[in-house]
N, C-alpha and C. Protein backbone atom coordinates (compact mmCIF):
# COMPACT_ATOMS: atom_id res chain seq x y z
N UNK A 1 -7.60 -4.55 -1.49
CA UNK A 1 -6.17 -4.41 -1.28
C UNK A 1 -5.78 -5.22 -0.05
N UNK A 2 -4.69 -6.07 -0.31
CA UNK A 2 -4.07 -6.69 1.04
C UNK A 2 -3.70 -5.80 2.01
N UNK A 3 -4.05 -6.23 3.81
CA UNK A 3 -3.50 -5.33 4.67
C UNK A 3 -2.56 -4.78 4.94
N UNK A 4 -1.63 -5.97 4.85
CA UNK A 4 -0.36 -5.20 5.07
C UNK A 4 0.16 -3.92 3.82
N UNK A 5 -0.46 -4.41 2.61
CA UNK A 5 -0.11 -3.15 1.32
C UNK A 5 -0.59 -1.77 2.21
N UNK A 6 -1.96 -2.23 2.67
CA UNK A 6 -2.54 -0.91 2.79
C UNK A 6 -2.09 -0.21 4.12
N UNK A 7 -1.20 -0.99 4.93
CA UNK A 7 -0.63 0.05 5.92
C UNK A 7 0.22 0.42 5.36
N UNK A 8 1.33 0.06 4.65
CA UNK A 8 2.75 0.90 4.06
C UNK A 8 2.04 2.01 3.45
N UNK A 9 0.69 2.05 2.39
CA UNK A 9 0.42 2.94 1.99
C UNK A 9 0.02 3.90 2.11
N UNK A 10 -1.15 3.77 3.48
CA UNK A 10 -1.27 4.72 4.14
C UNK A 10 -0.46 5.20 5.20
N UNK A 11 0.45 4.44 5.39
CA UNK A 11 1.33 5.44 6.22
C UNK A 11 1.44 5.31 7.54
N UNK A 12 0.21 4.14 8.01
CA UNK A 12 0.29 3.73 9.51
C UNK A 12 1.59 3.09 10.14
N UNK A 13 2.37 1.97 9.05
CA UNK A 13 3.57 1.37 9.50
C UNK A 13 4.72 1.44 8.23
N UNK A 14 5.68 2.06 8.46
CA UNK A 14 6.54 2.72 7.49
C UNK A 14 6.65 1.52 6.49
N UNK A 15 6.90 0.37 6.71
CA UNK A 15 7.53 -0.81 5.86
C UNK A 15 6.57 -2.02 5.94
N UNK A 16 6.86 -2.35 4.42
CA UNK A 16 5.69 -3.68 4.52
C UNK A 16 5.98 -5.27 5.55
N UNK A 17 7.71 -4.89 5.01
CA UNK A 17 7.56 -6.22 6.13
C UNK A 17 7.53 -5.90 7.59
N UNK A 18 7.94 -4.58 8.25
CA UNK A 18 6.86 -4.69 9.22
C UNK A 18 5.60 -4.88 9.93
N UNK A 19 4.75 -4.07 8.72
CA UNK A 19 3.35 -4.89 8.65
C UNK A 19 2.89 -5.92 8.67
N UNK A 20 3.95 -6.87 7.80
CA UNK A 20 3.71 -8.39 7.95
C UNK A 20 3.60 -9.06 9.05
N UNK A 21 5.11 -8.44 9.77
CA UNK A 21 5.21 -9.36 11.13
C UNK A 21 4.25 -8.44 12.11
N UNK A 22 3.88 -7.69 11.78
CA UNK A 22 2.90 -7.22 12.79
C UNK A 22 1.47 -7.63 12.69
N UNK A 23 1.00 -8.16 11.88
CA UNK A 23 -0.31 -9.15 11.04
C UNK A 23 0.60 -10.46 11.88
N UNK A 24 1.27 -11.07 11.74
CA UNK A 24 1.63 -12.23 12.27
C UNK A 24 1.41 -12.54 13.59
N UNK A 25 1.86 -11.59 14.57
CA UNK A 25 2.25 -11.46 15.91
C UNK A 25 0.85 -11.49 16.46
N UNK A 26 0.20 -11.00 15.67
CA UNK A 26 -1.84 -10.81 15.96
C UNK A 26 -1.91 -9.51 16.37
N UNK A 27 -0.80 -8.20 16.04
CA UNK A 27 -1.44 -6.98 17.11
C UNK A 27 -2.15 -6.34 15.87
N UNK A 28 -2.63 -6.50 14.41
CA UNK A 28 -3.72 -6.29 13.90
C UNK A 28 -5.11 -6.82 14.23
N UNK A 29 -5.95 -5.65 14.29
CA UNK A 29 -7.43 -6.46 13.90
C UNK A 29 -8.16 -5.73 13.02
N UNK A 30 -9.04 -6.38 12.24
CA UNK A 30 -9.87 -5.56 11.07
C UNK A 30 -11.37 -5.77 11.76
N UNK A 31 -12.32 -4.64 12.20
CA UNK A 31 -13.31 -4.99 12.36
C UNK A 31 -13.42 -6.30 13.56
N UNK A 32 -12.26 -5.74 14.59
CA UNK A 32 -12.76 -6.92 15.89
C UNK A 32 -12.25 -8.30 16.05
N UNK A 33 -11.45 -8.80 14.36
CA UNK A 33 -11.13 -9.89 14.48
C UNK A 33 -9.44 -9.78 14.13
N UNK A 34 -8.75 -10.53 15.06
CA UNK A 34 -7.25 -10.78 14.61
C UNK A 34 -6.82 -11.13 12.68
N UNK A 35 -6.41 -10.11 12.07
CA UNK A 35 -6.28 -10.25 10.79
C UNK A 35 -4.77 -10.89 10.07
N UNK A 36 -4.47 -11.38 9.13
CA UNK A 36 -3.53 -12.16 8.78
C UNK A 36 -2.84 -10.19 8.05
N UNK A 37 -1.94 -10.22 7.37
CA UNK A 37 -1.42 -9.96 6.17
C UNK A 37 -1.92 -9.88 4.86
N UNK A 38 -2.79 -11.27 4.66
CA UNK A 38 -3.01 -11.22 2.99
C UNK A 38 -4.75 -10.96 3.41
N UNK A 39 -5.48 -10.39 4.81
CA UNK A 39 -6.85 -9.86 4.54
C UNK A 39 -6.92 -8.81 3.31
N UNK A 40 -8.10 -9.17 2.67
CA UNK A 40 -8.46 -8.24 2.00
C UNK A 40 -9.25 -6.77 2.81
N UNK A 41 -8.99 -5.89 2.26
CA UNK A 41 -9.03 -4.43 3.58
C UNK A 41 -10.23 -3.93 2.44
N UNK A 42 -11.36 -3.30 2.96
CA UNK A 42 -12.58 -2.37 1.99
C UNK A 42 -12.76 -1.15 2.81
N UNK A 43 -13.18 0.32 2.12
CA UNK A 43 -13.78 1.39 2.58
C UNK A 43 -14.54 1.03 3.49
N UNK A 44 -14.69 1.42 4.94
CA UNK A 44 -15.33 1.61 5.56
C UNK A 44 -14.94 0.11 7.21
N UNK A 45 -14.13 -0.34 6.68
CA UNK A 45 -13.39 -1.70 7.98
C UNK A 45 -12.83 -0.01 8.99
N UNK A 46 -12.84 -1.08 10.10
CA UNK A 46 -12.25 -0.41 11.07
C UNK A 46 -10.55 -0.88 11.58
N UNK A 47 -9.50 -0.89 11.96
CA UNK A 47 -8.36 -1.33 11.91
C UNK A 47 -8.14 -1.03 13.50
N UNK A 48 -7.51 -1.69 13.98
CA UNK A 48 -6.75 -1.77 15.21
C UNK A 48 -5.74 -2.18 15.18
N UNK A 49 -4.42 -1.39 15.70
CA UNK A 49 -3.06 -2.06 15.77
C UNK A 49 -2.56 -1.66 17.03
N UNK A 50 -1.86 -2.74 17.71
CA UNK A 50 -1.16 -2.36 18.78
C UNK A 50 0.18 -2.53 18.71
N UNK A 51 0.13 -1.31 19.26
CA UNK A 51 2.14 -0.36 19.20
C UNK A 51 2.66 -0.49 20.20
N UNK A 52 3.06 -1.97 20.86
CA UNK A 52 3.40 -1.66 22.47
C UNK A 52 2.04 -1.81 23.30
N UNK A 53 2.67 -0.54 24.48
CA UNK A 53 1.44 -0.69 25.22
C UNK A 53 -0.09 0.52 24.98
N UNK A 54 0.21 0.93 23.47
CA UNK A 54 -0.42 1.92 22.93
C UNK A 54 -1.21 1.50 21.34
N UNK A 55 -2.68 1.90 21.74
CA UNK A 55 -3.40 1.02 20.30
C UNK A 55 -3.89 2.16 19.58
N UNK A 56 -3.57 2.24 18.73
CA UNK A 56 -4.22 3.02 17.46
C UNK A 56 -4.91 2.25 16.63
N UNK A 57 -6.64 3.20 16.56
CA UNK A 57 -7.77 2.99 15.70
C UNK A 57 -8.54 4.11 14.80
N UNK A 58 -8.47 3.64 13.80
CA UNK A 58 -8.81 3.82 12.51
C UNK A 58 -9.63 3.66 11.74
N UNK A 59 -10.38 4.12 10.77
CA UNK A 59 -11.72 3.90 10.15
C UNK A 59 -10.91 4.33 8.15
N UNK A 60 -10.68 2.98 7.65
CA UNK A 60 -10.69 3.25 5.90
C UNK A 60 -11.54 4.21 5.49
N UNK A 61 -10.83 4.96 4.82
CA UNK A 61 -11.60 6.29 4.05
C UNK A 61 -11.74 6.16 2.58
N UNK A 62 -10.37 6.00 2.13
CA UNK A 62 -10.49 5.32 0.78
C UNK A 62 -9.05 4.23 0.51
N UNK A 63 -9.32 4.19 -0.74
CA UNK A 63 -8.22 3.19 -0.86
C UNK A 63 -7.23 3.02 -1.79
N UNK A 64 -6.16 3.64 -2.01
CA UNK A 64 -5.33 3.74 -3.19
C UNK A 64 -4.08 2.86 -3.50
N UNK A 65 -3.91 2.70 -4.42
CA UNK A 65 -2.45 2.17 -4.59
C UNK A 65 -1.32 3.02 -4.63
N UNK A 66 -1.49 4.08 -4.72
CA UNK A 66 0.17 4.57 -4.29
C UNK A 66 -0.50 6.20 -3.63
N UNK A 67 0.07 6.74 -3.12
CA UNK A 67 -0.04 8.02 -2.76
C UNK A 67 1.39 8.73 -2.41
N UNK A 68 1.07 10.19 -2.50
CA UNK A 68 2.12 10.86 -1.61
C UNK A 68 1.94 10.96 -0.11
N UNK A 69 2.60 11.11 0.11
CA UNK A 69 3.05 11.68 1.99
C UNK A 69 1.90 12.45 2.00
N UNK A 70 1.79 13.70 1.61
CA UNK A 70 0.41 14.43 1.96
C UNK A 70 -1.15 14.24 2.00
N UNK A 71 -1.16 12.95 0.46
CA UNK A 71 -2.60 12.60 0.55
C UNK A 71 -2.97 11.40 1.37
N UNK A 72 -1.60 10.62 2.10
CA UNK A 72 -1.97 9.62 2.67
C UNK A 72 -2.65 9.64 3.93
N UNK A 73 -2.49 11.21 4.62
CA UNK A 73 -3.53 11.12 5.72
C UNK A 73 -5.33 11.35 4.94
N UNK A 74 -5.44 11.72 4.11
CA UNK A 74 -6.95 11.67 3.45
C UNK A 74 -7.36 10.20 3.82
N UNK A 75 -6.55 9.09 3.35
CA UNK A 75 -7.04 7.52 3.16
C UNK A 75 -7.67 7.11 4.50
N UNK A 76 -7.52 8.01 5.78
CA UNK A 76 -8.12 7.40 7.42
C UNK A 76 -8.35 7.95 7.80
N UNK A 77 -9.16 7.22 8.98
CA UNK A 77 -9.77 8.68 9.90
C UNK A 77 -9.99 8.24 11.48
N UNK A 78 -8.96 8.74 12.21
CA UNK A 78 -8.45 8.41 13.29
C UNK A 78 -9.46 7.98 14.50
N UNK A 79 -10.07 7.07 15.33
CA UNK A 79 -11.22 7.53 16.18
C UNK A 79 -10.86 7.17 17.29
């Protein structure tokens, strides 16, 4: 699944084209490295995004194409 899909889906960044420009800007990384938008994302990558002056990290749990609000915290796991 592309990154930016998989943050709208899980729920980390409400909207895809925010995700985009946030893959653009470089405050994504997958596994340590600055990631585009169209990375492909697998069970078990680690994610880093920076929110400001505040970074949230993450570990893929699984990987779905659509979910509800409730099962989308299952898909990560905060560290």
């Amino acid at each position: 699944m592309r990154l930016d899909k998989f943050l709208k889906v899980s729920r980390l960044i409400k909207r895809r084209t925010v995700a985009n420009e946030a893959c653009d800007a470089g405050r994504v990384m997958v596994n340590g490295k600055t990631a585009k938008a169209s990375t492909e994302v697998h069970v078990g990558d680690i994610l880093e995004i920076g929110f400001g002056t505040k970074s949230v990290k993450a570990e893929i749990l699984t990987i779905l194409e659509t979910t509800k609000k409730d099962d989308a915290k299952d898909m990560i796991r905060y560290l």
